[in-house]
Protein backbone atom coordinates (compact mmCIF):
# COMPACT_ATOMS: atom_id res chain seq x y z
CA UNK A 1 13.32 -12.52 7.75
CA UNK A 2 16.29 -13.36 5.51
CA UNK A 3 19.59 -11.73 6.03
CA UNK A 4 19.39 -9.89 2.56
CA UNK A 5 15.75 -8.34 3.80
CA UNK A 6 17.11 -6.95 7.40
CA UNK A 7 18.63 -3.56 5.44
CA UNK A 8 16.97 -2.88 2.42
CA UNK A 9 19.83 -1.63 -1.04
CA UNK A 10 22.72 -2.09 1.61
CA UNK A 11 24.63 -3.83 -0.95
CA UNK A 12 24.30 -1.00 -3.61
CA UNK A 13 24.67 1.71 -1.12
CA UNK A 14 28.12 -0.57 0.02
CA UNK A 15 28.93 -0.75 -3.93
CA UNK A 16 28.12 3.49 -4.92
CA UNK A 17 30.62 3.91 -1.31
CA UNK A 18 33.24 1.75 -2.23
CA UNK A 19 32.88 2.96 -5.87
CA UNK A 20 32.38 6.82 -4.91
CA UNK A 21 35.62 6.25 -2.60
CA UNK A 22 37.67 4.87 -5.13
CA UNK A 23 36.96 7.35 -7.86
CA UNK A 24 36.45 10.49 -6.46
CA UNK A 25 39.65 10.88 -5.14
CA UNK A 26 40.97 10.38 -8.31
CA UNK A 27 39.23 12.80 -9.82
CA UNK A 28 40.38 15.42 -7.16
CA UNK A 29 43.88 14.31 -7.61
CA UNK A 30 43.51 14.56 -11.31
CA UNK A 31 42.01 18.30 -10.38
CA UNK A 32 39.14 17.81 -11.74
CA UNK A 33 35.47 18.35 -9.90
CA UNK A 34 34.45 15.76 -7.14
CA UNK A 35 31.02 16.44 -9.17
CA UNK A 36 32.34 14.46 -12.22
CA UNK A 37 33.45 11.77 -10.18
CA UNK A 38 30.05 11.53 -8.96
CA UNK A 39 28.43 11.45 -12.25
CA UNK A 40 31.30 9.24 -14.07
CA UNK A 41 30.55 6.63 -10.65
CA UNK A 42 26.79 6.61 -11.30
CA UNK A 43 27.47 5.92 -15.10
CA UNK A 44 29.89 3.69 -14.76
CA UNK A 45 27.69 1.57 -12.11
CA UNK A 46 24.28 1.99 -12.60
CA UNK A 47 21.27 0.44 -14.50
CA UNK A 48 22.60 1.27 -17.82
CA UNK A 49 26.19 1.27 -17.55
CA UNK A 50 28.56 -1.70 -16.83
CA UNK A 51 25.21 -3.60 -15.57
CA UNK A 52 24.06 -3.96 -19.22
CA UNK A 53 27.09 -6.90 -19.57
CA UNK A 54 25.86 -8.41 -16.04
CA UNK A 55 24.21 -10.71 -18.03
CA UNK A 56 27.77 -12.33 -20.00
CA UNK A 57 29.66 -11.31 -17.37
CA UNK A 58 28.20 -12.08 -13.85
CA UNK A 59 30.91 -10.97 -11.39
CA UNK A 60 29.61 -7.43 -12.80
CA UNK A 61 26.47 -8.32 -10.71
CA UNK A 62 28.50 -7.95 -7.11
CA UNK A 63 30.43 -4.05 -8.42
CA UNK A 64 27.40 -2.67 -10.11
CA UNK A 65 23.52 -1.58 -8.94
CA UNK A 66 20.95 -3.36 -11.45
CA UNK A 67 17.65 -2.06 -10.53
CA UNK A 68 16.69 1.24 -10.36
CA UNK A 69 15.08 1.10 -7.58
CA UNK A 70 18.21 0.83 -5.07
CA UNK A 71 19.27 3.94 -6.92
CA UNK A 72 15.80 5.69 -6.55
CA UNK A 73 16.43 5.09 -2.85
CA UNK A 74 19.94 6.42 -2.34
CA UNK A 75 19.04 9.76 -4.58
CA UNK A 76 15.79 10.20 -2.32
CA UNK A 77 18.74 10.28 0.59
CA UNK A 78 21.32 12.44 -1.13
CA UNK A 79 18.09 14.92 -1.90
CA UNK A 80 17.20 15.01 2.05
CA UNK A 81 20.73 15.31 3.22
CA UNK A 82 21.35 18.00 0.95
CA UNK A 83 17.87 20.14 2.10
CA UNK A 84 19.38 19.31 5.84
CA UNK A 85 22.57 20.71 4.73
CA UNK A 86 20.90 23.79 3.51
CA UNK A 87 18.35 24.08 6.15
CA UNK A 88 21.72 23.93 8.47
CA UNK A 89 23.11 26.85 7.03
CA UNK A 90 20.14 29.18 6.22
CA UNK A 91 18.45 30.74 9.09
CA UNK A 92 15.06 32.62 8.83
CA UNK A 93 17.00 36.25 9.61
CA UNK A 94 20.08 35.11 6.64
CA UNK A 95 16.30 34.14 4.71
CA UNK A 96 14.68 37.65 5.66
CA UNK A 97 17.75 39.60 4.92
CA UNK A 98 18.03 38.04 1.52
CA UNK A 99 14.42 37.94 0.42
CA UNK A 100 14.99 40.37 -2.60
CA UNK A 101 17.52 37.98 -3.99
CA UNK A 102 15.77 34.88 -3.57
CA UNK A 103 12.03 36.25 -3.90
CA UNK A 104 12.54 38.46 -6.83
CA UNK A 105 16.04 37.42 -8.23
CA UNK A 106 15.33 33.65 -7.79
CA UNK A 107 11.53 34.17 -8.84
CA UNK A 108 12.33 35.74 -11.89
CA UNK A 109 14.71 33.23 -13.31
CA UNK A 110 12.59 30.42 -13.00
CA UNK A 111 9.22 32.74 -14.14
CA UNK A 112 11.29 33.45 -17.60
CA UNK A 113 13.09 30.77 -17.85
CA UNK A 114 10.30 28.25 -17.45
CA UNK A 115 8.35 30.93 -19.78
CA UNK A 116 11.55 30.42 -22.31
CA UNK A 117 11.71 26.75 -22.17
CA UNK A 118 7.42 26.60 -22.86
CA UNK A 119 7.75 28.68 -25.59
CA UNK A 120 10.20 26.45 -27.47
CA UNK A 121 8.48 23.58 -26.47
CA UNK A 122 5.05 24.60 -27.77
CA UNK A 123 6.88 25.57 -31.07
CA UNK A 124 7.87 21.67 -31.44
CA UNK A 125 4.46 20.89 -31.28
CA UNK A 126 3.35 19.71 -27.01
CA UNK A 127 0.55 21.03 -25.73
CA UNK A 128 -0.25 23.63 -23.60
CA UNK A 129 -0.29 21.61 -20.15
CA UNK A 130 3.01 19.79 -21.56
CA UNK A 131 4.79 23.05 -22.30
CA UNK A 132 4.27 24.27 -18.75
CA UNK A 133 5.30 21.12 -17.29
CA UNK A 134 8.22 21.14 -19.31
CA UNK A 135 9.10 24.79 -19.01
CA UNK A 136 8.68 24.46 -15.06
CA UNK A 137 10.81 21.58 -14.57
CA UNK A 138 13.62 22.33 -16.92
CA UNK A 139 13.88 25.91 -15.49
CA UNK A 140 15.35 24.50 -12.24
CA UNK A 141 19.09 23.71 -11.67
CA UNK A 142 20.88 21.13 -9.46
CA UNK A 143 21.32 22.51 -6.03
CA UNK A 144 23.93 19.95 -4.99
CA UNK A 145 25.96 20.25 -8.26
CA UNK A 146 25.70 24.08 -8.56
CA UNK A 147 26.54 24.21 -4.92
CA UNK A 148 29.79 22.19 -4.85
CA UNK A 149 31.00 24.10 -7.54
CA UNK A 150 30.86 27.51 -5.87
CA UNK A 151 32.30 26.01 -2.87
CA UNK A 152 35.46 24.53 -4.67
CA UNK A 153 35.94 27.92 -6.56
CA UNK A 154 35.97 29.66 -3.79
CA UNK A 155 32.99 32.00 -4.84
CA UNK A 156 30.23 30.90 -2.29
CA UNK A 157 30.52 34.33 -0.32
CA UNK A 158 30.98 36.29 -3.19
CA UNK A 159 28.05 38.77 -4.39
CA UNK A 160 28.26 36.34 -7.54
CA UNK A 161 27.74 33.38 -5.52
CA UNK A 162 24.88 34.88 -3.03
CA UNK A 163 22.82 35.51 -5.75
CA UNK A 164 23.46 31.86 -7.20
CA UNK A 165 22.22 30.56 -3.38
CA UNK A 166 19.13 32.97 -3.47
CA UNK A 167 18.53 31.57 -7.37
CA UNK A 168 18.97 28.01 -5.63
CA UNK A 169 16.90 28.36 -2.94
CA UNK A 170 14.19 30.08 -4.55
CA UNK A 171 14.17 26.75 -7.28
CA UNK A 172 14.22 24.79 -4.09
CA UNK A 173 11.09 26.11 -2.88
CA UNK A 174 9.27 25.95 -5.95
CA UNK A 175 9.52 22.11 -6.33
CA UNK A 176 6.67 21.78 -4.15
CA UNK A 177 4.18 24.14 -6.22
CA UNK A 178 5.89 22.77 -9.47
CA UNK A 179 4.95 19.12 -8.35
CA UNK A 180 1.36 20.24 -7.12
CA UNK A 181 0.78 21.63 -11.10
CA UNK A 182 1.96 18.87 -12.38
CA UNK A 183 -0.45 16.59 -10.49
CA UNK A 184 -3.40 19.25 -11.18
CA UNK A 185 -2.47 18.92 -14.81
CA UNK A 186 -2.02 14.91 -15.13
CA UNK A 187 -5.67 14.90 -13.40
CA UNK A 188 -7.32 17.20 -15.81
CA UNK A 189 -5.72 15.27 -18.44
CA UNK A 190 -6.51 11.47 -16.79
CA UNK A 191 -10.19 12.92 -16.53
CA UNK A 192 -10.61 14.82 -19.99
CA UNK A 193 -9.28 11.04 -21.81
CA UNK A 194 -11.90 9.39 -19.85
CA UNK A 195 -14.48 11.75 -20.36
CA UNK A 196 -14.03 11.74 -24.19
C-alpha cells in the first residue's frame, strides 16, 4: 500500500482545514458570519473554483481539492457530525415536549412548501413525479447553516428560534421518506422507459 492510499482525501481534508482556518477567522473579525467563510472557502477551493486554472497553473494543484469526490467525502462527515451534534442536544422528553412544533409546525412547512414549490414547477412544464421530487427537496433548509445563524444571533432559545429547531428537525426527519420517494419514483420511471 502506497503512502498516498493509507488515509484516503487526507490531503484535501488538510487543504479545506488549513483553508477553513485561515479564512474563517477573517470573516469573524471582519463581523461577518463564520457561514460565509465556509461557503467563500468551498468556492474558492473546490472543483470549480481556483482548480479550473490547476491546469496553467500547477502549484494550484497542492491549495485546492480537484475531484469531487474528496469533497463528497468530507460533506458526508460534516452531515454526520452535525446529526451527532443534534442528536447530543435533543433528548426524547425535549422531543416529546416539543412534538406540536416539530410534528405539526415542522410538518406543515415542508407539506406546503413542497406543495408550493410543485406547483410552480409543474407550471414550467416537469412532470408529475418531477414536480414532487422537486417540491420535496427544495422545501427543506440547511440545518447546519440555519443553525449557526440562530446561535450567533443569540436567538436559539428564543420562542422564534424553538420553532426554527422544531421546523429543522422535522426537515431532518423527512430526508429519509423524501429519499425513499425519490427512489420509488426513479424505479417506476426506469421501468415505464423500458417497458415502452
Amino acid at each position: 500500500m502506497e503512502h498516498g492510499e493509507q488515509i484516503p482525501y487526507f490531503r484535501d481534508l488538510a487543504i479545506f482545514l488549513t483553508a477553513a482556518g485561515i479564512i474563517v477567522p477573517v470573516f469573524h473579525r471582519l463581523k461577518l458570519s463564520p457561514v460565509l467563510g465556509f461557503l467563500f472557502v468551498g468556492i474558492l477551493i473546490g472543483p470549480y473554483g481556483l482548480a479550473l486554472f490547476a491546469d496553467r497553473l500547477p502549484w494550484l494543484r497542492w491549495v485546492t481539492i480537484g475531484e469531487i469526490e474528496g469533497v463528497r467525502v468530507l460533506a458526508e462527515f460534516g452531515i454526520i457530525f452535525l446529526l451527532f451534534m443534534i442528536g447530543l442536544e435533543l433528548s426524547l422528553r425535549r422531543l416529546w415536549q416539543m412534538k406540536r412544533l416539530v410534528f405539526g409546525l415542522g410538518a406543515a412547512q415542508v407539506l406546503l412548501t413542497g406543495l408550493a414549490i410543485a406547483g410552480v414547477a409543474l407550471a414550467f412544464g416537469n412532470s408529475g413525479p418531477a414536480a414532487v421530487v422537486l417540491g420535496a427537496c427544495l422545501a427543506l433548509s440547511s440545518t447546519a447553516i440555519v443553525m449557526q445563524l440562530l446561535i450567533e444571533g443569540r436567538r436559539a432559545a428564543t420562542p422564534a428560534g424553538r420553532a426554527s429547531f422544531a421546523i429543522l428537525l422535522l426537515q431532518d426527519l423527512a430526508v429519509v421518506p423524501i429519499l425513499f420517494l425519490v427512489g420509488l419514483l426513479a424505479a417506476a420511471a426506469t421501468g415505464g422507459s423500458e417497458g415502452g
